[in-house]
C-alpha atoms as a PDB file:
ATOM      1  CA  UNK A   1     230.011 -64.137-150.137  1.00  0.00           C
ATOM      2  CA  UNK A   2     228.716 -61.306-152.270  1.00  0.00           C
ATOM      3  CA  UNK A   3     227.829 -58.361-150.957  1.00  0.00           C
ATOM      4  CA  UNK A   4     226.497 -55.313-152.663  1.00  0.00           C
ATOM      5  CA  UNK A   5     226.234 -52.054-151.739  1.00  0.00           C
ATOM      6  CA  UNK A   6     222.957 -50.862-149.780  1.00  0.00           C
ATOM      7  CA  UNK A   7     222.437 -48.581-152.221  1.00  0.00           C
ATOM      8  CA  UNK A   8     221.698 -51.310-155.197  1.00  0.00           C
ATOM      9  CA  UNK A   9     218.720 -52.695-155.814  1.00  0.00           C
ATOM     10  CA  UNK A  10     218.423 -56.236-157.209  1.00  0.00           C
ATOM     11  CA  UNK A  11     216.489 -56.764-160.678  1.00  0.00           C
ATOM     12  CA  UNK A  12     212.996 -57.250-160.322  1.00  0.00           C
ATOM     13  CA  UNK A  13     211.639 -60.362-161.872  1.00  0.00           C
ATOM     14  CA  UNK A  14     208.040 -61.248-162.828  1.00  0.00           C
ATOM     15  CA  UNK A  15     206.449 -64.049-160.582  1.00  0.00           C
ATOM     16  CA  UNK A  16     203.303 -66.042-161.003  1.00  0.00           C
ATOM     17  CA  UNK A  17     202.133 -68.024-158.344  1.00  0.00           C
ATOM     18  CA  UNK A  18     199.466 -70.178-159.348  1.00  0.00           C
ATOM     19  CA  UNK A  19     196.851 -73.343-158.301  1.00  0.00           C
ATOM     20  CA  UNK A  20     198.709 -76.653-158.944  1.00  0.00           C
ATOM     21  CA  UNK A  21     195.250 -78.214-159.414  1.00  0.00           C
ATOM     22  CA  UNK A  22     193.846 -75.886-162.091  1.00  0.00           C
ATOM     23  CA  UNK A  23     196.713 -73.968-163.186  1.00  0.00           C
ATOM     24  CA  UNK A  24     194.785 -70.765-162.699  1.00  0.00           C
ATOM     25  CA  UNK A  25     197.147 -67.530-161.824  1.00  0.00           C
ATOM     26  CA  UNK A  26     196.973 -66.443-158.648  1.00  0.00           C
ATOM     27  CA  UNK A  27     199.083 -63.980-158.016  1.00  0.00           C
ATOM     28  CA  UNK A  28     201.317 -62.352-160.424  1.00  0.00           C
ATOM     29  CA  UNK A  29     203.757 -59.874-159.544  1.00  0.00           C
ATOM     30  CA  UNK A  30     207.547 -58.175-160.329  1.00  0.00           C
ATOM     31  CA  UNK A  31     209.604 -58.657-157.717  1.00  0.00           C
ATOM     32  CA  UNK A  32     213.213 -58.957-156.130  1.00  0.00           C
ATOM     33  CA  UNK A  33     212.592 -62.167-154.747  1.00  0.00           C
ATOM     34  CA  UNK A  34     210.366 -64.515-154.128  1.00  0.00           C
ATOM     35  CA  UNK A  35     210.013 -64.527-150.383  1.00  0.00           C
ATOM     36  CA  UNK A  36     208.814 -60.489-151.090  1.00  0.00           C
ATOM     37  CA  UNK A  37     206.281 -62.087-153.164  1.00  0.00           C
ATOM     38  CA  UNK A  38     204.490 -64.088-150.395  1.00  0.00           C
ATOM     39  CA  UNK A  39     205.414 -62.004-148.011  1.00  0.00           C
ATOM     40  CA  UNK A  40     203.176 -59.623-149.679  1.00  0.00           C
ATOM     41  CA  UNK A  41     200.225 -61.901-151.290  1.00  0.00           C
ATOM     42  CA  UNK A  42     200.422 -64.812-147.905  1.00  0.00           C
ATOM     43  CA  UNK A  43     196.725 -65.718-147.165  1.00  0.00           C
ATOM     44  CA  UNK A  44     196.623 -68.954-145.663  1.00  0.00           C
ATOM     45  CA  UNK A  45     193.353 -69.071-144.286  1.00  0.00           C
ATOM     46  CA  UNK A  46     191.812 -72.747-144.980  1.00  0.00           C
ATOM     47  CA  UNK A  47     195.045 -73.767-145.907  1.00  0.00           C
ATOM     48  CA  UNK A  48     196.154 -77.475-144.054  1.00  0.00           C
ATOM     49  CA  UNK A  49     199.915 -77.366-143.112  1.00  0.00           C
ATOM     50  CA  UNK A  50     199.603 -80.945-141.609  1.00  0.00           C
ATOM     51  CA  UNK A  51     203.236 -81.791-142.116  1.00  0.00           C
ATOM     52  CA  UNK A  52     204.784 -78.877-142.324  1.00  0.00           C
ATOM     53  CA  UNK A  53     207.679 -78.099-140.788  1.00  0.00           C
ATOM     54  CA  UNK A  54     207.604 -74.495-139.577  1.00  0.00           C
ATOM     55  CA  UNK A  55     210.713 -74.715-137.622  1.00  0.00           C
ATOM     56  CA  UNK A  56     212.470 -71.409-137.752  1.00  0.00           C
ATOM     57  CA  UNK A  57     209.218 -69.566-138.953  1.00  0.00           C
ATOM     58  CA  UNK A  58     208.684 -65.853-137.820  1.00  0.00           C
ATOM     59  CA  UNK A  59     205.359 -66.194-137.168  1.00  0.00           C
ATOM     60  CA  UNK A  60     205.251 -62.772-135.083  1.00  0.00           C
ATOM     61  CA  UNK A  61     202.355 -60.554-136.318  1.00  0.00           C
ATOM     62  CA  UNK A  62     200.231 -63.980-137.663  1.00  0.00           C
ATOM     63  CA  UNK A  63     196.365 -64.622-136.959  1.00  0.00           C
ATOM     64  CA  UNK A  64     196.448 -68.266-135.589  1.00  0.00           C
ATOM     65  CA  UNK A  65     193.262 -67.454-134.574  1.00  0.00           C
ATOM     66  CA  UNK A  66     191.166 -71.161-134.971  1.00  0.00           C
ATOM     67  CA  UNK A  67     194.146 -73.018-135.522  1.00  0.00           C
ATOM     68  CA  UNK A  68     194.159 -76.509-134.135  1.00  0.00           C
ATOM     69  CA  UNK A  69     197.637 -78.269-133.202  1.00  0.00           C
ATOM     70  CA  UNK A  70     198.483 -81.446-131.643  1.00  0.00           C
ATOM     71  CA  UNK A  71     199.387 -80.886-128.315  1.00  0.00           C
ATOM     72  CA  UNK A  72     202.641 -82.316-128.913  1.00  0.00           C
ATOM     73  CA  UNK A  73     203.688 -79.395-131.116  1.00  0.00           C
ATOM     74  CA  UNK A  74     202.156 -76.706-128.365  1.00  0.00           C
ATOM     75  CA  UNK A  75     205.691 -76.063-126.806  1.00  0.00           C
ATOM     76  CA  UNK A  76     207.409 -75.647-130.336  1.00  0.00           C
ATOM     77  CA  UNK A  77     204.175 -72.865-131.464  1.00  0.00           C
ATOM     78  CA  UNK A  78     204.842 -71.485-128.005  1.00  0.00           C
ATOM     79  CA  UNK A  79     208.459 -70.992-128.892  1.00  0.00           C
ATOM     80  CA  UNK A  80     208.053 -69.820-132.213  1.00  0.00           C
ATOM     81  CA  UNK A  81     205.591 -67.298-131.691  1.00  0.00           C
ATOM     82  CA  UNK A  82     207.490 -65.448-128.800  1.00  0.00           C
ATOM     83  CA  UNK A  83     205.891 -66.100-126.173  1.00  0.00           C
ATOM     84  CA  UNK A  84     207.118 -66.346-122.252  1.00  0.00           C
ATOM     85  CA  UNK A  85     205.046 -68.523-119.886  1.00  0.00           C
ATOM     86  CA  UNK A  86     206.020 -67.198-116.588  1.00  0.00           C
ATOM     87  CA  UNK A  87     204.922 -69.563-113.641  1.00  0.00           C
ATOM     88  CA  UNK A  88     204.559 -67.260-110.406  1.00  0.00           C
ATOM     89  CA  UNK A  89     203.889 -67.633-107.202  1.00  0.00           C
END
């Protein structure tokens, strides 16, 4: 494993994110990695993620507001956003 001291900062890199249809730029950016770079430029509104497998995804802090699912994937959203469903009595 390498570790580095907390102190060091990786090299930032230039990133370009762009439309695989058009091969217009879309985002371009220097970064340490490219997870910062979505993390920082993520706007997935209209975007379809039919298929995708967002198992392990932090989704805390996300606007699902809209969003359609089958109801066979509610428990796994349910579980990946957080949430407790409590049933009292």
């Amino acid at each position: 494993m390498n570790s580095k001291n907390k102190n060091q900062t990786m090299a930032k890199t230039k990133f370009q994110i762009k439309n695989r249809y058009t091969g217009e730029i879309i985002v371009e950016m220097e970064a340490e990695t490219l997870k910062e770079v979505v993390e920082k430029n993520a706007d997935l509104r209209e975007a379809n993620l039919r298929g995708a497998d967002l198992q392990g995804a932090d989704l805390r802090g996300a606007d699902l507001w809209g969003i359609k699912i089958k109801i066979t994937q509610k428990e796994d959203l349910i579980k990946n956003l957080g949430i407790v469903v409590e049933n009292k009595k």
